[in-house]
PDB file of N, CA and C in Angstrom:
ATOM      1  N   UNK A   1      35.400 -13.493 -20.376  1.00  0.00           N
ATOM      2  CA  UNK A   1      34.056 -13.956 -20.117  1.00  0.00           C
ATOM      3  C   UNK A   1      34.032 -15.164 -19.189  1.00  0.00           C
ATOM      4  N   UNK A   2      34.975 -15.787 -19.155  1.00  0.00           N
ATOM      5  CA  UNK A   2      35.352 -16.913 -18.296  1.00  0.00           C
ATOM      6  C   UNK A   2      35.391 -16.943 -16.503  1.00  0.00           C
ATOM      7  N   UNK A   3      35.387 -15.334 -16.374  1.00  0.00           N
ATOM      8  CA  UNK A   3      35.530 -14.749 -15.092  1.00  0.00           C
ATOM      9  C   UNK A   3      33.543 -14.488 -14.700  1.00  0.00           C
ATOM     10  N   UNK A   4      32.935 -14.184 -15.622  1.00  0.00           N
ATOM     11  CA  UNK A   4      31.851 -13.662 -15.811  1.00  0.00           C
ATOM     12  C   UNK A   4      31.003 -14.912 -15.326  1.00  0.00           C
ATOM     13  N   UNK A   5      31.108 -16.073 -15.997  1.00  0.00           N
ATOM     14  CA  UNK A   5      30.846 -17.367 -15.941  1.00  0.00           C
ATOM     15  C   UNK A   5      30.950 -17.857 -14.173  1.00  0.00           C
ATOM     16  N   UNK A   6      32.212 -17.718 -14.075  1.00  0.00           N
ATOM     17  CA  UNK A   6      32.406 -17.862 -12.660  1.00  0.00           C
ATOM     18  C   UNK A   6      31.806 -17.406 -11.560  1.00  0.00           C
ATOM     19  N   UNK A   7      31.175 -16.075 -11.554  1.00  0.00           N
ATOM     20  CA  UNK A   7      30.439 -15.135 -11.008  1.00  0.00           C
ATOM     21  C   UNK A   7      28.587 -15.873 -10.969  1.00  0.00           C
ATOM     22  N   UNK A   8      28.699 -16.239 -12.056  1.00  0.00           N
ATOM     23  CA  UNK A   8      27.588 -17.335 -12.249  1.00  0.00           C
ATOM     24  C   UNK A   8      27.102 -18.097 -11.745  1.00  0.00           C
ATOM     25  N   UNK A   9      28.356 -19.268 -11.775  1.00  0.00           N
ATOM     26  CA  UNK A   9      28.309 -20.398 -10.977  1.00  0.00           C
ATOM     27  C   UNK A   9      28.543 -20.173  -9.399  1.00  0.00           C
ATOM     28  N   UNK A  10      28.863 -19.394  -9.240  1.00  0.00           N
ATOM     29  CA  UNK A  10      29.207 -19.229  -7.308  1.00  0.00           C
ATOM     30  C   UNK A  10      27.578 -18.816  -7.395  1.00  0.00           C
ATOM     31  N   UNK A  11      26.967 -17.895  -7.842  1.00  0.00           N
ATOM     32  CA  UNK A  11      26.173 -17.029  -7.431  1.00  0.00           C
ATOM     33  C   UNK A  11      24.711 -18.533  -7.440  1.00  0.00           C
ATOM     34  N   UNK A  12      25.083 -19.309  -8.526  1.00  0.00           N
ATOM     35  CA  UNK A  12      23.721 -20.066  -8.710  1.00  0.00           C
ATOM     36  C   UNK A  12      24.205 -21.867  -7.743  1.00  0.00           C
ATOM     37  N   UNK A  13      25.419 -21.289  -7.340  1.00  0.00           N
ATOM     38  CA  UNK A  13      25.925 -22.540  -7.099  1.00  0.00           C
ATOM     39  C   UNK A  13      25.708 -23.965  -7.572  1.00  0.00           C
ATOM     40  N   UNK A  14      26.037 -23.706  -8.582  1.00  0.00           N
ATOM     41  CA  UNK A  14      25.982 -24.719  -9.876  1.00  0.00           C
ATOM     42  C   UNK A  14      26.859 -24.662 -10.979  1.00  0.00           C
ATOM     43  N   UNK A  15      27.544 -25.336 -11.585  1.00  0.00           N
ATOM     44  CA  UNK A  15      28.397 -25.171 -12.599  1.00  0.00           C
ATOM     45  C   UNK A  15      27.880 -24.323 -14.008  1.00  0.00           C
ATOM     46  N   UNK A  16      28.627 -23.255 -14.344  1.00  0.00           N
ATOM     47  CA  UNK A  16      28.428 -22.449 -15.278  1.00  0.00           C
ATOM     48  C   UNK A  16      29.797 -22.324 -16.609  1.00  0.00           C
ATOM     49  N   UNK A  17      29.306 -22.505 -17.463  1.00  0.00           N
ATOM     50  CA  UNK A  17      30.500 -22.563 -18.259  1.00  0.00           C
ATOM     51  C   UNK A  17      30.141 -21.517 -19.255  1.00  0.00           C
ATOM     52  N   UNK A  18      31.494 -20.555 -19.480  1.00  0.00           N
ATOM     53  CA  UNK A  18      31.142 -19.871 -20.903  1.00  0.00           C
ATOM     54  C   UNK A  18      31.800 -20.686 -22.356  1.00  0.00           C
ATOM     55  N   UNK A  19      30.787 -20.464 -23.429  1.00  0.00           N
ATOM     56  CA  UNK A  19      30.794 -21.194 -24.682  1.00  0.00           C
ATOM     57  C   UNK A  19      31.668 -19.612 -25.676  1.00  0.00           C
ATOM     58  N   UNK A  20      32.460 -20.031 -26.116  1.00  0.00           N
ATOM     59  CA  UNK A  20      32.534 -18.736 -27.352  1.00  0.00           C
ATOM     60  C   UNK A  20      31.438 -19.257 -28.527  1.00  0.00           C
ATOM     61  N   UNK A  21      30.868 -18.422 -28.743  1.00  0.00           N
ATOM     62  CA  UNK A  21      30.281 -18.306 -30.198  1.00  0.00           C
ATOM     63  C   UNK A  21      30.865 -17.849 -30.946  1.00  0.00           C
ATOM     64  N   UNK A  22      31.157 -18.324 -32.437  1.00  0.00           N
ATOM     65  CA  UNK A  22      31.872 -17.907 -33.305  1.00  0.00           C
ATOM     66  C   UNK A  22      30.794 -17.016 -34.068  1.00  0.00           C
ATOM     67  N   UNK A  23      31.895 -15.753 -34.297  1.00  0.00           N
ATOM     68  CA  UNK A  23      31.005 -14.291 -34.524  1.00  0.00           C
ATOM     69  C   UNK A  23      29.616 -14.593 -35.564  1.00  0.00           C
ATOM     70  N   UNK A  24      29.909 -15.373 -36.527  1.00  0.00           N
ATOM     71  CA  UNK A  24      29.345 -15.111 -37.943  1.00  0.00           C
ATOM     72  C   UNK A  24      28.060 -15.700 -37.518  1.00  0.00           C
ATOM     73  N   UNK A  25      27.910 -16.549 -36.219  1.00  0.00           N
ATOM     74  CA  UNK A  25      26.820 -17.197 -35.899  1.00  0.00           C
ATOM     75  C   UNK A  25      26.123 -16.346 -34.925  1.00  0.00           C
ATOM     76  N   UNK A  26      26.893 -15.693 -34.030  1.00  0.00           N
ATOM     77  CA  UNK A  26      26.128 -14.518 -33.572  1.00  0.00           C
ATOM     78  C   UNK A  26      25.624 -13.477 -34.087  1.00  0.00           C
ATOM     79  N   UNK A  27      25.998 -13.179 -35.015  1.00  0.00           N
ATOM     80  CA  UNK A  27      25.687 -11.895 -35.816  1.00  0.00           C
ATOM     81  C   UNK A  27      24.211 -12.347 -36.725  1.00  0.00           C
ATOM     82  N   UNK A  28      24.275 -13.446 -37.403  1.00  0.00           N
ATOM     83  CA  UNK A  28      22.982 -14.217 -37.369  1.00  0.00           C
ATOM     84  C   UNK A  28      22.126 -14.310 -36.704  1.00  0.00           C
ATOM     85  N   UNK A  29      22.263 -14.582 -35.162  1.00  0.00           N
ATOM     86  CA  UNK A  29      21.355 -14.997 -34.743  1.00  0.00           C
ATOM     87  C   UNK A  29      20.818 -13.676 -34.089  1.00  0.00           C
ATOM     88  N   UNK A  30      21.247 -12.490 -33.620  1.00  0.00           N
ATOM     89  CA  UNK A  30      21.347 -11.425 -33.571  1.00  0.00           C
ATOM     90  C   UNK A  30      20.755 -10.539 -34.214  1.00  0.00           C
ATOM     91  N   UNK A  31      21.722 -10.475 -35.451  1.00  0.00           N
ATOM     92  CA  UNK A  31      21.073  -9.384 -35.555  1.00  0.00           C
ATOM     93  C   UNK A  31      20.323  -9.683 -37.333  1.00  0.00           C
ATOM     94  N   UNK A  32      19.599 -10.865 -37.088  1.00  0.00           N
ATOM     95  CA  UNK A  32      18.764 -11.484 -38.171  1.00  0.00           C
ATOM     96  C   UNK A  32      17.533 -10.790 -37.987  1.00  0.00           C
ATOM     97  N   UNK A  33      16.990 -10.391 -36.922  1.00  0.00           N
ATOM     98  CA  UNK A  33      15.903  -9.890 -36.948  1.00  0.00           C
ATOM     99  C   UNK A  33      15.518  -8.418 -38.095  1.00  0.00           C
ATOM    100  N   UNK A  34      16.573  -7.649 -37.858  1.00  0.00           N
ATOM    101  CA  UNK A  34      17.179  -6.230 -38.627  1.00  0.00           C
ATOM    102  C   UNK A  34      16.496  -5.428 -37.783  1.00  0.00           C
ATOM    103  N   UNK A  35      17.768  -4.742 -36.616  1.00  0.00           N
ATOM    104  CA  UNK A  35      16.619  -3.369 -36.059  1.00  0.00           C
ATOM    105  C   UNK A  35      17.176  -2.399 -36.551  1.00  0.00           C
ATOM    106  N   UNK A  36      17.687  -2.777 -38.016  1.00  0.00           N
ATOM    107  CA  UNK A  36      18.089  -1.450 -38.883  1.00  0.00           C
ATOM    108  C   UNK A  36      19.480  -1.625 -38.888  1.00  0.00           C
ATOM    109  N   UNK A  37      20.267  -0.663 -40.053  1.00  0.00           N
ATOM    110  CA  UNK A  37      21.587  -0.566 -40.302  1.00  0.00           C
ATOM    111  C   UNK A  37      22.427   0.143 -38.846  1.00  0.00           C
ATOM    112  N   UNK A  38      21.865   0.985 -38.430  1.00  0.00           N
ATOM    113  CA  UNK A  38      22.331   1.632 -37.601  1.00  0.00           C
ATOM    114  C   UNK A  38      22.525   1.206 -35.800  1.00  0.00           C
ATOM    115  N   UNK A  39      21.577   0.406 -35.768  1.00  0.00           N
ATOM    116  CA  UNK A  39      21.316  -0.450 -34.471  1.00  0.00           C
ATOM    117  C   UNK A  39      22.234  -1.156 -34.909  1.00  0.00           C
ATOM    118  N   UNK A  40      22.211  -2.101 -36.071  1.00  0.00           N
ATOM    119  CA  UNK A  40      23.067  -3.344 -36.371  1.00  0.00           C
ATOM    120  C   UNK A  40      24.545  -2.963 -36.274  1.00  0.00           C
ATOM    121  N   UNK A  41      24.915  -1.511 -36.450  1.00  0.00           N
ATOM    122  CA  UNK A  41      26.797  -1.479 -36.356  1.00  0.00           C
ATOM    123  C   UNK A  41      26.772  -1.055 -34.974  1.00  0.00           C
ATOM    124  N   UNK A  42      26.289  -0.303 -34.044  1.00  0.00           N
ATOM    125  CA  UNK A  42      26.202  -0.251 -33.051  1.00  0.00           C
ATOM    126  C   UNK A  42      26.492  -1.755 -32.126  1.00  0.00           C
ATOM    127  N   UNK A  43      25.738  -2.401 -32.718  1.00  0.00           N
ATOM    128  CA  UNK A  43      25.457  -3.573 -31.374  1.00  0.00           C
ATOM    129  C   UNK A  43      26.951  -4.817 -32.148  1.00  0.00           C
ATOM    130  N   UNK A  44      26.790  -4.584 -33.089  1.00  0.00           N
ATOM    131  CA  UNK A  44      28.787  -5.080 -33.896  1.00  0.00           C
ATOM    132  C   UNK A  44      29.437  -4.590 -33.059  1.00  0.00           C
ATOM    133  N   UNK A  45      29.618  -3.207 -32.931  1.00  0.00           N
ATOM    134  CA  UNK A  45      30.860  -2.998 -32.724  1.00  0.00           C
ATOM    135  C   UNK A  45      30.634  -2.749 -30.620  1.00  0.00           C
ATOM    136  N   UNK A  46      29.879  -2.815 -30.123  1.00  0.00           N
ATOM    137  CA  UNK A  46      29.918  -2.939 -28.637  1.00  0.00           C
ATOM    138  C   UNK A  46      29.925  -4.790 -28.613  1.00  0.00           C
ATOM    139  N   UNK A  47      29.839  -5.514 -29.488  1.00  0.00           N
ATOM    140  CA  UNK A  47      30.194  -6.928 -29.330  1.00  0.00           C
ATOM    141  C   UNK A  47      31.625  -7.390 -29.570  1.00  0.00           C
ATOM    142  N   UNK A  48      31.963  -5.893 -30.767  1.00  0.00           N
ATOM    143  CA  UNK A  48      33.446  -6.092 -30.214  1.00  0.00           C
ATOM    144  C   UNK A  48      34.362  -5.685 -29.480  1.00  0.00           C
ATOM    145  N   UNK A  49      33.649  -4.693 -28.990  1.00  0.00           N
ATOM    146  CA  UNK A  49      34.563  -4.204 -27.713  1.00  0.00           C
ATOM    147  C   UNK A  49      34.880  -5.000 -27.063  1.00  0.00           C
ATOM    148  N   UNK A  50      33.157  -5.707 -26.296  1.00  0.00           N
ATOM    149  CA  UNK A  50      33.530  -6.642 -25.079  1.00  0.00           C
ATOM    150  C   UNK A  50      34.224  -7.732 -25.516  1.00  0.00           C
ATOM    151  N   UNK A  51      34.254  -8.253 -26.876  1.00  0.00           N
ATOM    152  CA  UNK A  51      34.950  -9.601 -26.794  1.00  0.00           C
ATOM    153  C   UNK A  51      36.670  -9.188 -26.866  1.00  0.00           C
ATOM    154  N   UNK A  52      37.008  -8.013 -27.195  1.00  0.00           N
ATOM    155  CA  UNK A  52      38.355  -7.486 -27.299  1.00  0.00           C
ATOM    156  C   UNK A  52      38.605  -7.028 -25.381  1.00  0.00           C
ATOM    157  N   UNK A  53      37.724  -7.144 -24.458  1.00  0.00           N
ATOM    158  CA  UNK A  53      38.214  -6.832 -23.245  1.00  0.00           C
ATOM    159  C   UNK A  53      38.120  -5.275 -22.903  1.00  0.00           C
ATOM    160  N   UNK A  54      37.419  -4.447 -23.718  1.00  0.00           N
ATOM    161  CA  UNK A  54      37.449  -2.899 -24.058  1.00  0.00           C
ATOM    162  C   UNK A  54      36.451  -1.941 -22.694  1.00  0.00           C
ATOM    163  N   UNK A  55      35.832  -3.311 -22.251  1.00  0.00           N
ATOM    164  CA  UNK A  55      34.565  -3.045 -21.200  1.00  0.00           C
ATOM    165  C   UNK A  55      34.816  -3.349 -19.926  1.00  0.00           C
ATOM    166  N   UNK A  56      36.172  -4.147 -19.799  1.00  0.00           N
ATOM    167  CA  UNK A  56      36.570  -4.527 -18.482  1.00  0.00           C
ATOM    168  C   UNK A  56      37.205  -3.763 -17.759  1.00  0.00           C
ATOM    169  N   UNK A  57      36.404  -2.436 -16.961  1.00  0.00           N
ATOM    170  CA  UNK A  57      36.799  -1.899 -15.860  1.00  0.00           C
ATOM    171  C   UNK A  57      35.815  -1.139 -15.141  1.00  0.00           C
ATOM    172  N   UNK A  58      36.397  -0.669 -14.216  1.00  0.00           N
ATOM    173  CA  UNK A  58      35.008  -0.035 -13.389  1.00  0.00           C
ATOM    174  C   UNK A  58      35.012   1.707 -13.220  1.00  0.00           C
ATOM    175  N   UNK A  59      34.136   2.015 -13.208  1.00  0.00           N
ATOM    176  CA  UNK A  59      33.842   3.674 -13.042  1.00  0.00           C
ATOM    177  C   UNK A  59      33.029   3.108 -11.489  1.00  0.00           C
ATOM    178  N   UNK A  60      33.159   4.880 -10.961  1.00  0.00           N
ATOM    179  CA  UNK A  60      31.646   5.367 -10.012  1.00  0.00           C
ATOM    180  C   UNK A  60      30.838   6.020 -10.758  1.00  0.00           C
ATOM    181  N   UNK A  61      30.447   5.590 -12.088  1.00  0.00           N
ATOM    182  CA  UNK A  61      29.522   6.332 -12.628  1.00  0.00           C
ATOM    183  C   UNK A  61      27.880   6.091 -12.245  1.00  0.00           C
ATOM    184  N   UNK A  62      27.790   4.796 -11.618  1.00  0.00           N
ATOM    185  CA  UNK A  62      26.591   4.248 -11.071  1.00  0.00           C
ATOM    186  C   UNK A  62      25.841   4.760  -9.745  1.00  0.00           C
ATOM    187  N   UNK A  63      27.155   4.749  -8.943  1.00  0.00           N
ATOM    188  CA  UNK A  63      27.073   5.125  -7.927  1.00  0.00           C
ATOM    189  C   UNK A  63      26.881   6.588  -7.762  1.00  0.00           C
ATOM    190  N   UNK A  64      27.548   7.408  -8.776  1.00  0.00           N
ATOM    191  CA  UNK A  64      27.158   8.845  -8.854  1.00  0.00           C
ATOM    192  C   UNK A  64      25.674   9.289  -9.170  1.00  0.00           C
ATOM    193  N   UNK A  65      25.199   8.703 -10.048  1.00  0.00           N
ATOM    194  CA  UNK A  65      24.182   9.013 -10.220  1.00  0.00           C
ATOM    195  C   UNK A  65      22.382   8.160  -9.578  1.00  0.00           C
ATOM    196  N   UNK A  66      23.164   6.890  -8.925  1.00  0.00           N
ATOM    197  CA  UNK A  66      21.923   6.603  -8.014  1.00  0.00           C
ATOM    198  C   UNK A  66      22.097   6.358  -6.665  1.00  0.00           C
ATOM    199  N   UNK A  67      23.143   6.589  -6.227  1.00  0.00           N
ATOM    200  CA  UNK A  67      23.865   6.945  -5.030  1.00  0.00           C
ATOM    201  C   UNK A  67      23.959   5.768  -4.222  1.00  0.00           C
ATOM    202  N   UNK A  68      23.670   4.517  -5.031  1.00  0.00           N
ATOM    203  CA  UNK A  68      24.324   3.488  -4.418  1.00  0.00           C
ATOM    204  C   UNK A  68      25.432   2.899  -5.404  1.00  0.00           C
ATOM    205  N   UNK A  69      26.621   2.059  -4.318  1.00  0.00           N
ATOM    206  CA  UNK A  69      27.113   1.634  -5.297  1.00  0.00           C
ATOM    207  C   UNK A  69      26.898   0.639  -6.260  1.00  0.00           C
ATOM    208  N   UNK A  70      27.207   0.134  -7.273  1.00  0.00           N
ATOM    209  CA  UNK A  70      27.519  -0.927  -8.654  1.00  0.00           C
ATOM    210  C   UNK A  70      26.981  -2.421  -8.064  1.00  0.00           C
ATOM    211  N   UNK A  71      26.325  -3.168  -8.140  1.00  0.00           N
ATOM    212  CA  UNK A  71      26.295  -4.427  -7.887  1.00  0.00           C
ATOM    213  C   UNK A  71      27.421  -5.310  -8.875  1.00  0.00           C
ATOM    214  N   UNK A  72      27.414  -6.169  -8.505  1.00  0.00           N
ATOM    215  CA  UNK A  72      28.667  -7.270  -9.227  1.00  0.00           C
ATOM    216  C   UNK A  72      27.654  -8.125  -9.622  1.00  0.00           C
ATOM    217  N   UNK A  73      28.324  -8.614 -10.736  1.00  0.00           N
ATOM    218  CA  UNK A  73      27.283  -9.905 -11.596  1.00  0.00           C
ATOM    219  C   UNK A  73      26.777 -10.496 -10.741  1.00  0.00           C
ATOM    220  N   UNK A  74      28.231 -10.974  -9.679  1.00  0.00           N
ATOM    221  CA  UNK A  74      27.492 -12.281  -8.913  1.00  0.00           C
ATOM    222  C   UNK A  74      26.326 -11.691  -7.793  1.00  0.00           C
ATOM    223  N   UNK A  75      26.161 -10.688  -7.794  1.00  0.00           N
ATOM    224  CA  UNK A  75      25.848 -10.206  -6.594  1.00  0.00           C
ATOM    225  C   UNK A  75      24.575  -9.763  -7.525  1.00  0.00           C
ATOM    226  N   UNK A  76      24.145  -9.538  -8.412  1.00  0.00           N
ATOM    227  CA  UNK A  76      22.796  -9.391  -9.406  1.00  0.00           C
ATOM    228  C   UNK A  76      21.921 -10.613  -9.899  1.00  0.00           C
ATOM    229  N   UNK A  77      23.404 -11.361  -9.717  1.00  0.00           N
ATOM    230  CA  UNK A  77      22.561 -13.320 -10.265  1.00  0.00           C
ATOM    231  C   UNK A  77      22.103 -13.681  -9.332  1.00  0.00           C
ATOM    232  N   UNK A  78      22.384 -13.454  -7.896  1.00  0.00           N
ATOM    233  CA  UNK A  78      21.854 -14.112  -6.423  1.00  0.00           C
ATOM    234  C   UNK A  78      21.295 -13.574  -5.992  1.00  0.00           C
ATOM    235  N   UNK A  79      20.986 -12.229  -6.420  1.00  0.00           N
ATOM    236  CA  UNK A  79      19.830 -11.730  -5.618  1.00  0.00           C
ATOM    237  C   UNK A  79      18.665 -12.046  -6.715  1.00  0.00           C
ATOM    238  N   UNK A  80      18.785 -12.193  -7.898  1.00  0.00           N
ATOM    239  CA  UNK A  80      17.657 -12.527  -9.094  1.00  0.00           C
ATOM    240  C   UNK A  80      17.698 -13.876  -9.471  1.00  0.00           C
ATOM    241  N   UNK A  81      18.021 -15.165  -8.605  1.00  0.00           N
ATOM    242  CA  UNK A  81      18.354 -16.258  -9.266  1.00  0.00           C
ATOM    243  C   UNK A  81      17.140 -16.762  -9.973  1.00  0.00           C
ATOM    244  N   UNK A  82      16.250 -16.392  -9.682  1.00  0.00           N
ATOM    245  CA  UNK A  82      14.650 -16.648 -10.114  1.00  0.00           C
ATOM    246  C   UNK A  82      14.776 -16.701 -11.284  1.00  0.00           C
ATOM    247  N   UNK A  83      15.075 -15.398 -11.890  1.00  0.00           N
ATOM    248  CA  UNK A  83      15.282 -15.255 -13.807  1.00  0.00           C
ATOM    249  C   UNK A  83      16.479 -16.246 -14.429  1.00  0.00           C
ATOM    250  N   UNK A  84      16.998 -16.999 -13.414  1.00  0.00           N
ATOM    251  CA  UNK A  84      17.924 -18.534 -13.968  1.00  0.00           C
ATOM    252  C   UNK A  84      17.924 -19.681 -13.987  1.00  0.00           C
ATOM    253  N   UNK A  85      17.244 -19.465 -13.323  1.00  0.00           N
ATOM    254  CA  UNK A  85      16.024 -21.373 -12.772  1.00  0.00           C
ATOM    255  C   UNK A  85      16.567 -22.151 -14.380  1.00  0.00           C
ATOM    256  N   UNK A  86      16.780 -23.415 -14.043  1.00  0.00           N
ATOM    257  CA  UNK A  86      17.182 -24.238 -15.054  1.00  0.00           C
ATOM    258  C   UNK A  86      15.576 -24.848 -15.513  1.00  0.00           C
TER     259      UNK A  86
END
C-alpha cells in the first residue's frame, strides 16, 4: 500500500502517507453499519486479500471489455484531483 500512497503523492503533488489500520478497528468501522452477514465476509475476506498482496497484478481485462486501456492510480488521482482537495 506504500506504493499506492506514492502514486498519490506524485499525482497530488503533495506528501501522502499510508497509515495501517489495525484490522479489529477497521472491521468496526466498516462493517458496523451491517450490510448483512454475507456482504460482511465478502468485504473481510477481499480486505484480506489486498492486505496479503493477493490483488497486486494486472490483467487486460479492462481493456478487453471497454477497449481502452487500465488507468493507474496515479493517473485516476490527477485526472480527478478535485475529489482530494484537502
Amino acid at each position: 500500500m506504500n506504493g499506492v500512497a506514492e502514486e498519490y503523492a506524485r499525482a497530488l503533488n503533495r506528501p501522502v502517507s499510508y497509515v495501517e489500520v489495525p484490522w479489529e478497528t477497521w472491521a468496526e468501522q466498516v462493517l458496523a453499519p451491517g450490510f448483512g452477514p454475507y456482504a460482511d465476509e465478502h468485504l473481510q475476506t477481499v480486505a484480506w486479500l489486498h492486505r496479503a498482496g493477493r490483488y497486486d497484478r494486472m490483467t487486460a481485462t479492462v481493456e478487453e471489455i471497454t477497449g481502452r486501456p487500465a488507468e493507474s492510480v496515479e493517473q485516476f488521482v490527477a485526472r480527478r484531483s478535485d475529489l482530494f482537495a484537502e
